[in-house]
Every structure is written in C-alpha cells, then in structure tokens.
Protein backbone atom coordinates (compact mmCIF):
# COMPACT_ATOMS: atom_id res chain seq x y z
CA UNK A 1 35.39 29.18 -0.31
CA UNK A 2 32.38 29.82 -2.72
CA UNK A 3 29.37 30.76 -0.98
CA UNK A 4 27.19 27.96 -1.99
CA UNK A 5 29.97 25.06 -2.76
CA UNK A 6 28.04 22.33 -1.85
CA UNK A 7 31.60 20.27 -1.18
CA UNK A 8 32.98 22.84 1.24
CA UNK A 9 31.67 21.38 5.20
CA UNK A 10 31.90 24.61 5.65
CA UNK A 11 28.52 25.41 4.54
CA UNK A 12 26.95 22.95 5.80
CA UNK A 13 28.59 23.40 9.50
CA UNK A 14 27.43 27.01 9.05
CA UNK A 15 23.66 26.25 7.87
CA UNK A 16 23.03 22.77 8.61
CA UNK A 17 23.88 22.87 12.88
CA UNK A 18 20.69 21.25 13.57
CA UNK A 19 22.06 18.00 11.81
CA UNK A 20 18.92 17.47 8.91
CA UNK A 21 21.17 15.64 6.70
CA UNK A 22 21.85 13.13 9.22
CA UNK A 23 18.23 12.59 9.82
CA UNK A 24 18.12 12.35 5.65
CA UNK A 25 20.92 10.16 5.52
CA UNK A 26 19.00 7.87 8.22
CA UNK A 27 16.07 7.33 6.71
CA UNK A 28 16.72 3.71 5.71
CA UNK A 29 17.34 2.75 8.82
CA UNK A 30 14.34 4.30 10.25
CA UNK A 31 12.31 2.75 7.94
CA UNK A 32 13.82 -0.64 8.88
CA UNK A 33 12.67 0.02 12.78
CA UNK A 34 9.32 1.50 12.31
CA UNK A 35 8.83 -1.72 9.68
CA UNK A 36 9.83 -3.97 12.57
CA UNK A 37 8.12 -1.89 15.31
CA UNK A 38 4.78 -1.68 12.91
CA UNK A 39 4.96 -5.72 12.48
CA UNK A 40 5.33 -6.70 15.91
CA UNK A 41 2.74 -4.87 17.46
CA UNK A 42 -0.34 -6.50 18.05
CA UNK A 43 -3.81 -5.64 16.98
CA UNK A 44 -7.32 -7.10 17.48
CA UNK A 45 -7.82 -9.93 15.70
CA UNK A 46 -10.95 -7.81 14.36
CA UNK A 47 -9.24 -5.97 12.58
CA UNK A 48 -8.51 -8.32 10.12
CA UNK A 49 -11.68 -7.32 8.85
CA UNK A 50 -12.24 -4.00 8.29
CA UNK A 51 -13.28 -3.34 4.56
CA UNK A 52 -11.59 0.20 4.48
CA UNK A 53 -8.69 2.25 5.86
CA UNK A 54 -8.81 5.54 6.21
CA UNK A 55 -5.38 7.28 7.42
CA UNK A 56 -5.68 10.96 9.41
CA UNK A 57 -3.12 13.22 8.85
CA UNK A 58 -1.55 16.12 7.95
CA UNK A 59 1.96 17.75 6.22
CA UNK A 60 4.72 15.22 7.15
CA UNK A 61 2.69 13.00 8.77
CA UNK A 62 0.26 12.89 5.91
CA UNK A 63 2.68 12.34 3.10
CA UNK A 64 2.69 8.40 4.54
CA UNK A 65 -1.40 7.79 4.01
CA UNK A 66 -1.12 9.70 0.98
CA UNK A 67 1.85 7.22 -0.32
CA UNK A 68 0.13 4.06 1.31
CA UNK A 69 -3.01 5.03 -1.02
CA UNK A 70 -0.99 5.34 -4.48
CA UNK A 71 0.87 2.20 -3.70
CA UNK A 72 -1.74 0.28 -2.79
CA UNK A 73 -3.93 1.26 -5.85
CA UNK A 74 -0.98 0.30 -7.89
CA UNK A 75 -0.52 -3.18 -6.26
CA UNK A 76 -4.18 -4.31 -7.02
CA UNK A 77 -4.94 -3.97 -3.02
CA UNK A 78 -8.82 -5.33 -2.60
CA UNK A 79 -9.12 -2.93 0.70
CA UNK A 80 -9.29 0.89 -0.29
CA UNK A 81 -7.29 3.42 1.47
CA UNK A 82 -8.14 6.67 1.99
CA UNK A 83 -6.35 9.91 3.52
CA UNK A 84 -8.35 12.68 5.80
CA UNK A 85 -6.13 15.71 5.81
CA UNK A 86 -8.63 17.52 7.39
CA UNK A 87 -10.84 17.82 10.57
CA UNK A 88 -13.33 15.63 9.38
CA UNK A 89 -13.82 11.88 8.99
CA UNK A 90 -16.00 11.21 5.80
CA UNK A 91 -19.61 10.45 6.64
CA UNK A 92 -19.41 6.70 5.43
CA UNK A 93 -16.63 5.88 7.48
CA UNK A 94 -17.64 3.42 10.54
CA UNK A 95 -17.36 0.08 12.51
CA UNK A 96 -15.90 -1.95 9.78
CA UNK A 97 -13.16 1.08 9.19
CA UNK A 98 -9.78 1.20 10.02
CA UNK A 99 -8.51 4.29 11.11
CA UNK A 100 -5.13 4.86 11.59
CA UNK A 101 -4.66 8.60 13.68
CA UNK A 102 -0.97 9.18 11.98
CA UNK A 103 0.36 12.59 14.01
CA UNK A 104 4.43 12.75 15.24
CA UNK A 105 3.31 15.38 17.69
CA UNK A 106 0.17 13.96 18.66
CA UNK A 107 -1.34 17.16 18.36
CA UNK A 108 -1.94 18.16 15.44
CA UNK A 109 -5.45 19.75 15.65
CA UNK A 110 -7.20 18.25 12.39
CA UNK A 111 -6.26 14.90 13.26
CA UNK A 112 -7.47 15.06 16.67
CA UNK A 113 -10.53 16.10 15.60
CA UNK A 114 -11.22 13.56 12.81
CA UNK A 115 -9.39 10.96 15.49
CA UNK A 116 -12.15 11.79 18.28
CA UNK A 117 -14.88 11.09 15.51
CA UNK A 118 -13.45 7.51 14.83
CA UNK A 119 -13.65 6.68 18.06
CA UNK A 120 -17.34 8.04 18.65
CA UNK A 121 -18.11 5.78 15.69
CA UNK A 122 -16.49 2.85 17.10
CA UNK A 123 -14.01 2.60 14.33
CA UNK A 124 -11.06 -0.48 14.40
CA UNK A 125 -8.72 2.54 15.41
CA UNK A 126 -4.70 2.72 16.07
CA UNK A 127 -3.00 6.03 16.99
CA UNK A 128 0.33 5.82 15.41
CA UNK A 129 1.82 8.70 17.69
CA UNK A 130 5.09 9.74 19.66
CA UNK A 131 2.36 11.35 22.66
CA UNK A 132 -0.21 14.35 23.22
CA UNK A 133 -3.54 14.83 22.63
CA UNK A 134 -4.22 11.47 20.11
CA UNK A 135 -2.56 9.44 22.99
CA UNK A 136 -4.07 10.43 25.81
CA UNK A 137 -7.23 9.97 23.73
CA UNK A 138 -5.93 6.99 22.31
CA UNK A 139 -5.19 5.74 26.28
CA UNK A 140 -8.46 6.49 27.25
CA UNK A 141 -10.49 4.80 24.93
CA UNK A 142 -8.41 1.75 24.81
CA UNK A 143 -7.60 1.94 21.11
CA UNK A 144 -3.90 0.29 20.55
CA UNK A 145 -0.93 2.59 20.53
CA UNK A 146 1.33 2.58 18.14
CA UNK A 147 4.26 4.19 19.94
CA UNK A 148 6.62 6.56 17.61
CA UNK A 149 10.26 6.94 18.48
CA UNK A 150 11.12 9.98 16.82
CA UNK A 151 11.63 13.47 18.55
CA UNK A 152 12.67 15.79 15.28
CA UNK A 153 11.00 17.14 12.14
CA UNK A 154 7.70 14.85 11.28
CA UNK A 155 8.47 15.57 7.60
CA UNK A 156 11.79 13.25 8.29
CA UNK A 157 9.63 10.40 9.48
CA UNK A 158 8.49 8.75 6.78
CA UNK A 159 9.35 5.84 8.60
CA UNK A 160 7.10 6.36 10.38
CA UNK A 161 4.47 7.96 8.76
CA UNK A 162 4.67 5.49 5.93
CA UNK A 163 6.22 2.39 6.51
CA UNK A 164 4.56 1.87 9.71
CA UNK A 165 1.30 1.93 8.46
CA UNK A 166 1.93 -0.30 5.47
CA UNK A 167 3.48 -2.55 8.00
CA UNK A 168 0.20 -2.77 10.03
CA UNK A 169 -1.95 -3.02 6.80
CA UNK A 170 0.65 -6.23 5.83
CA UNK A 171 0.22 -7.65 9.50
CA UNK A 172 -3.62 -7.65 8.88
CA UNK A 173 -3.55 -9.12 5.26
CA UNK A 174 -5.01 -5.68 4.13
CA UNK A 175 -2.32 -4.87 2.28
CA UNK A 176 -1.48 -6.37 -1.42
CA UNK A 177 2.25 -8.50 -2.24
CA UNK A 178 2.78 -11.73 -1.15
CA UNK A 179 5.84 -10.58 0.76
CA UNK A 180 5.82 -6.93 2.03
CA UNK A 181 8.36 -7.93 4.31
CA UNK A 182 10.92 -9.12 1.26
CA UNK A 183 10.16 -6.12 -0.16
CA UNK A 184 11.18 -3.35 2.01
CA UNK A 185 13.97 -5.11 3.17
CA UNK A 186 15.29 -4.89 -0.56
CA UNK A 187 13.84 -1.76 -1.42
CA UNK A 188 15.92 -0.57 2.12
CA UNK A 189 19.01 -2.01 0.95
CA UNK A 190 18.85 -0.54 -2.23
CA UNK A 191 18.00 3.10 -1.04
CA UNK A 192 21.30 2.56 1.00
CA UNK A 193 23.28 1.62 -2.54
CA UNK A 194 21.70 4.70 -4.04
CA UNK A 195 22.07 7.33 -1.37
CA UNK A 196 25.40 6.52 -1.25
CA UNK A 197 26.47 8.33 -4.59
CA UNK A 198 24.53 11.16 -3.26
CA UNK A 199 25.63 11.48 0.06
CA UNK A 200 27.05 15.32 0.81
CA UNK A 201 30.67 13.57 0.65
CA UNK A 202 30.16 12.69 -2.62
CA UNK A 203 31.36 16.24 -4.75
CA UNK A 204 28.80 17.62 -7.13
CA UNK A 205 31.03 16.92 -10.01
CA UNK A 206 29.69 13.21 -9.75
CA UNK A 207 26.71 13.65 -7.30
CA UNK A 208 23.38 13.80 -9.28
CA UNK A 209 21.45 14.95 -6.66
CA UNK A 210 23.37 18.18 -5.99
CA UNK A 211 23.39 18.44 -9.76
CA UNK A 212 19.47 18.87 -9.68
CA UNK A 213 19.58 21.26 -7.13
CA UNK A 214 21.92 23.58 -8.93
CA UNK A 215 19.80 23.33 -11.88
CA UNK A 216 16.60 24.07 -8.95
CA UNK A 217 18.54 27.30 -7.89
CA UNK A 218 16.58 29.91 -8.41
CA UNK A 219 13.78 28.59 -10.33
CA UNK A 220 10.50 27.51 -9.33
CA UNK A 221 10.54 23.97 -9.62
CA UNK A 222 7.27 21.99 -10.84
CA UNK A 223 7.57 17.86 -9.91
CA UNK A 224 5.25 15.34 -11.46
CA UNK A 225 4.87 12.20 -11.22
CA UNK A 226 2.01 9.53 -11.94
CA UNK A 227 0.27 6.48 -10.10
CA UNK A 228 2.83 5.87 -7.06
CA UNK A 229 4.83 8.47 -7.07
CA UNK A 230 2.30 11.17 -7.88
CA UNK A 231 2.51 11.67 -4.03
CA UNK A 232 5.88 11.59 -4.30
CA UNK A 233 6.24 14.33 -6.67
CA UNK A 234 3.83 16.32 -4.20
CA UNK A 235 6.71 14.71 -1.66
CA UNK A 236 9.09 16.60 -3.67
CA UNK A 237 7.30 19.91 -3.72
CA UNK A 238 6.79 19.81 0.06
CA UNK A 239 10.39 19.20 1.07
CA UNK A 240 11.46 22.02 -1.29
CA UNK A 241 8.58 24.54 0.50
CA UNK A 242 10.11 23.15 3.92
CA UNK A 243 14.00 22.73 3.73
CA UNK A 244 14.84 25.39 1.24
CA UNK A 245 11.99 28.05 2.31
CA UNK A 246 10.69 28.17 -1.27
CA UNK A 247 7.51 27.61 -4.09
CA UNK A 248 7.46 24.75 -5.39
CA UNK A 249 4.18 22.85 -7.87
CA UNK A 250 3.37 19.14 -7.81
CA UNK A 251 1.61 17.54 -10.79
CA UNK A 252 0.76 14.46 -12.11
CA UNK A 253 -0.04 12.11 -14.94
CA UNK A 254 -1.80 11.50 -16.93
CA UNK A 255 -4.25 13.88 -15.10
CA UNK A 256 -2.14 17.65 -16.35
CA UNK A 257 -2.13 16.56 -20.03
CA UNK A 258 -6.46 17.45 -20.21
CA UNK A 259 -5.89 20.86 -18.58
CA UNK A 260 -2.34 21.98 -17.01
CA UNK A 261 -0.78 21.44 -20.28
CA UNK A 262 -2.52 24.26 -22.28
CA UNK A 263 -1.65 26.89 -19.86
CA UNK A 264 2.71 26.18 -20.00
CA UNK A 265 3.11 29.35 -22.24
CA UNK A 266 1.83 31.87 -20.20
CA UNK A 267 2.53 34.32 -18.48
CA UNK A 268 5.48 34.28 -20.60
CA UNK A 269 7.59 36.19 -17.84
CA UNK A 270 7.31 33.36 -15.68
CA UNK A 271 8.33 31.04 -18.34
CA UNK A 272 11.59 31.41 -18.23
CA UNK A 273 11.61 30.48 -14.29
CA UNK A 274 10.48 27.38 -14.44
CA UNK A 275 12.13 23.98 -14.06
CA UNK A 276 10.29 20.63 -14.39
CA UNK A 277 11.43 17.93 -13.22
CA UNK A 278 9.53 14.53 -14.03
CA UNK A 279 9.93 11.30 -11.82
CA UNK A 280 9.30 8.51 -14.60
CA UNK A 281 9.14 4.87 -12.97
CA UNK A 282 9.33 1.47 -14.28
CA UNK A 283 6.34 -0.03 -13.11
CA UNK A 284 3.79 2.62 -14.35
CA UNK A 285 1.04 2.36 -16.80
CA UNK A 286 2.67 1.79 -20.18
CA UNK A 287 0.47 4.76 -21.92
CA UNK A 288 1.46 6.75 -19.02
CA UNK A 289 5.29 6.08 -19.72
CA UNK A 290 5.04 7.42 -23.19
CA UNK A 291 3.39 10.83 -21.52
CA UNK A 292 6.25 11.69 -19.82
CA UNK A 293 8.25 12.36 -23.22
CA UNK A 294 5.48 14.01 -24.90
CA UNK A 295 4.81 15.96 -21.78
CA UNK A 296 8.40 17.29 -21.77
CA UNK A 297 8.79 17.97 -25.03
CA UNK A 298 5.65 19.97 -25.35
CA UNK A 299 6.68 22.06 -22.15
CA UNK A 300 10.45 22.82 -23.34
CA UNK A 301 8.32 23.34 -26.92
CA UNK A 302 6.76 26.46 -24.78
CA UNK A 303 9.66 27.59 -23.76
CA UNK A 304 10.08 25.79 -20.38
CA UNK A 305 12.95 23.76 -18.97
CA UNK A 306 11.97 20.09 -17.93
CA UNK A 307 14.04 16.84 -17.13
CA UNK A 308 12.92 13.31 -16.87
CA UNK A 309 14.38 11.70 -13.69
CA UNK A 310 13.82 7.78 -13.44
CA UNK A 311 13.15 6.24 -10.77
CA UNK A 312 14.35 3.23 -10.61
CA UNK A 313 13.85 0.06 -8.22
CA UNK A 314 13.83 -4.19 -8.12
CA UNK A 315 9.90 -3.30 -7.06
CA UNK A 316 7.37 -0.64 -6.94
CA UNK A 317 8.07 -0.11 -3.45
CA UNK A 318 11.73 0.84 -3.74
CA UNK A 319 11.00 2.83 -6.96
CA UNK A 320 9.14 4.96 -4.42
CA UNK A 321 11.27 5.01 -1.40
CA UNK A 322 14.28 5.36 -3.69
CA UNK A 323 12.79 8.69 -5.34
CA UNK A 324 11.40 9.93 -2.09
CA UNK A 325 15.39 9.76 -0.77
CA UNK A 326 16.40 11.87 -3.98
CA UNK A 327 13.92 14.20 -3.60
CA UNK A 328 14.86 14.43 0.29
CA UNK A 329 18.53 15.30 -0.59
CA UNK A 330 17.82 17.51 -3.27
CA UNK A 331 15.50 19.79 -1.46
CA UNK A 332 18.30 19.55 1.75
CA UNK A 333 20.88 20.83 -0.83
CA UNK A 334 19.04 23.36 -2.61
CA UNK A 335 18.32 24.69 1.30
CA UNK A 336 22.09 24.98 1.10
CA UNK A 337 22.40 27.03 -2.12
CA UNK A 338 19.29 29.14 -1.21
CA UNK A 339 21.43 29.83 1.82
CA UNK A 340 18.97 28.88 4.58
CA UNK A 341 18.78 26.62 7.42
CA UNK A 342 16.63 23.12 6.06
CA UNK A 343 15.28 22.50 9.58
CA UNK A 344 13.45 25.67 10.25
CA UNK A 345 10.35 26.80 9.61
CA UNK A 346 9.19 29.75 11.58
CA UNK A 347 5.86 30.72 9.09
CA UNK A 348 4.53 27.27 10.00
CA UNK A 349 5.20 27.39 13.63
CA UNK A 350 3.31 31.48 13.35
CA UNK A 351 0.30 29.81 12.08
CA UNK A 352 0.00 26.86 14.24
CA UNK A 353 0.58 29.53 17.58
CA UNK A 354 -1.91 32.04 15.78
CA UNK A 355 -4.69 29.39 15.62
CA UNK A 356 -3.82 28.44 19.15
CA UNK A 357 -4.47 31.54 20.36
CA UNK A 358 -8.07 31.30 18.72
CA UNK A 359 -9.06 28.97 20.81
C-alpha cells in the first residue's frame, strides 16, 4: 500500500483511531439536533427585543458567531450581529443586547470573561454550553442554558456553534428569511447528497474533495471567499491549521483586490508554494462574482496556482453549510497525506496549560 493512498482503510485505521471522520461525516445530523434543540428551548419573551446580538467566542466555537454575522448581513437582517473573540464585551453593549456565551467546554477563558461582563450589565444573555465555568455562572445568575450535547473536538460542532444560535435568533424573529426552518432542513438534506460523493469510500479517482487535498499537499494553501463565506474561507484555513497540523491564509473579497493583490509576486521563493483556492457562491454580489476570475487570473499571472471552487446551494444557507462540509473533508484528508493524526492538537492544549499556570 502507498503511504498516503487515501482509498487504502489502512491509513485511515492507522491515523484516524480517534474516529474524526465520523464526527465529519455527522455533521448534518448534528446540525439537524442542535436546530431542533436551539428551537425548542424557551427564552424570555424579552428577548424578542433586543436591538443587537453580540456572540462570545473563540476558535471552534467562534467560527458559528462569525458565520451567523456574514449570513445575516447577506440576508438583509434589521438586528446586527456581532462576534467578541476576545475578553472583552464592547463598551456599547447593554440591556437591550443579546449575548449569546458560545463555549463547548465552558471554559474557555476569554469568553468567561466577556460572559461575566454581560451579565454585570444585565444583558438578555444565553450560555450556549456543554458545562464549566459559563454554566455554573450561567446557573447562578439565572440566565437560560442552552445545554450542548457534544463531548469531542469544538471545531466539529458547528452544530452547535452555528446552527444553534441562528436557531435562537429565528425563534426570536431576530433573524432574517421567512422560513429558517425550511431552509436548513433543505440546506441539511442537500449537504447529505453532496457529502456523499466525498465520503472516504468514495476513491479519489472520482472524489473531488480528496482531489483538492492532493493538489493542498505540500503547499501552503490561501482560501478566500466573500460576503458569507468569507468566514468560511477563514473556516477553511482553520481546519487545515487543526486537522492537518499546517499554515494555512484566509482572504476575502472584494476586500484583497485594494492591497493583498499587489504583494502575490513576492518573495518569489514562496511563489511557487502557494495554492489558492477560491470558494465562489451563487448568491454573492454580482461585481464580486466577476472578482473571483480576475482575482485568479492575476495571481496564476504572478506565478501562483489558484482554483475557483463553487459553492453551490438551493439557498444561501446551504451554499455555506455545503462549502463548510468540503472544506471539513478536505482539511481531514490532507491530515491523512500530511501523515498526522486530524484530532490532535498538542501546541494548542501547551498554550491553554501554560496560561493556566499564570494564574
């Protein structure tokens, strides 16, 4: 067998024993019970009101406020959403604000900072949280509980860190669409029709997403993306530093055409390293749809290898949670041909015990 033959189960038996792709594979589904979860749960009927959200958190847990503010910019949503990956919640932020404390551990330290400054300011707060530190505070101040049902990586719970939150936002008419629900129940079904031509049964010779990692191997891969899925190019880039252990740059458009652009020929040994890879969707801006061809042309004009990738989707919403899949399983198999195991990473866990000890 090959060493990196992304068909042999070999490799993945021999790399993959902590079981990420089935967590990949899942995703759907886990998006279908945080959705339901999210929906059901009652809130104060305050709530309704709150003329902001604000969503705390950080790495995989972030990624969902991150998405929720793209998508809802892109859908025309009245309330604005904003993300605080940080320890601080921004000075304007008060009673008529909606904070939602997004953390799988329930520890992470900048959100339970920025969390315990929401609730000092009497925010309309929900702690969407499988336990520590944000529940016990969340207990103890009688702020609702969103309860999280997920005990593995946080950067495989987009469910949860994504979905769920929309979900609330819908429940509390904050969100924009006339039927969210309709919506990622399609967009759901239609990541399942996709993922399965890129499932790891499904050999590379017809399998586009272990075609993309091949062409990753050993580059440094740069992902843009614009409106909605700029955070899911970042998405991309994060998943690549976590599963596969490696660099990765996130960009988007139209912003890198006034200042990124004029720097793709230099240094000119790096050139040759790079691969770009840029997630072009249906429903964006129609200037910015014509910058994704001139963009790639002008970077393989310097010398640099770039790809469009569409993203495609009956609705914005499964444009996004369709590319957010790819990218998923592309990072998990480029782990795989980088020859390391996709659901460890030791330098985070060193820096998260280091600042611990600080204390």
């Amino acid at each position: 067998m090959p060493e990196h033959d992304l068909d042999a189960p070999a490799l993945y038996e021999r790399l993959d024993s902590e079981g990420l792709g089935g967590r990949i594979a899942a995703l759907p589904a886990q998006i279908e019970e945080a959705w339901a979860a999210a929906r059901s749960f009652a809130l104060p009927a305050e709530y309704a009101g709150a003329t902001n959200v604000v969503v705390l958190g950080m790495g995989g847990s972030g990624i969902g406020g991150a998405m929720l503010r793209a998508l809802s910019l892109d859908l025309g949503a009245r309330t604005p959403v904003h993300l605080v990956a940080g320890y601080t919640l921004p000075a304007w932020a008060g009673a008529e604000t909606l904070v939602i404390a997004s953390s799988n551990s329930g520890n992470t330290e900048e959100v339970v900072a920025a969390f315990g400054e929401a609730i000092a300011r009497r925010a309309m707060c929900v702690a969407v949280t499988a336990g520590g530190k944000v529940a016990e505070m969340a207990r103890a101040s009688g702020v609702p509980l969103l309860a999280v049902r997920w005990d593995a990586e946080p950067r495989a719970a987009l469910g949860w860190s994504f979905a769920a939150p929309l979900a609330l936002c819908s429940a509390l008419g904050l969100a924009p669409g006339p039927d969210l629900d309709a919506d990622c129940a399609a967009a759901v079904e239609e990541m399942r029709a996709a993922a399965a031509a890129i499932e790891r049964g499904v050999p590379e010779s017809r399998n586009a997403a272990k075609q993309l990692a091949r062409r990753l191997a050993g580059r440094l891969p740069v992902f843009v993306g614009a409106g909605a899925l700029a955070p899911v190019a970042y998405r991309w880039r994060t998943q690549v530093n976590e599963n596969a252990d490696s660099w990765a740059i996130a960009d988007e458009l139209p912003e890198l055409n006034h200042n990124a652009q004029a720097g793709y020929g230099l240094p000119q040994r790096v050139v040759p390293l790079l691969h770009a890879v840029l997630l072009r969707h249906a429903s964006a801006h129609p200037r910015v749809a014509l910058r994704f061809d001139a963009t790639a042309d002008e970077m393989r004009r310097c010398g640099v290898s770039a790809e469009i990738v569409e993203a495609p989707g009956g609705t914005l919403l499964a444009q996004v949670l369709r590319a957010v899949h790819l990218g998923d399983y592309v990072s998990y198999y480029l782990a795989l041909l980088n020859g390391v195991h996709p659901s460890r990473t030791p330098p985070l866990t060193a820096i998260k015990e280091r600042l611990a000890a600080s204390r």
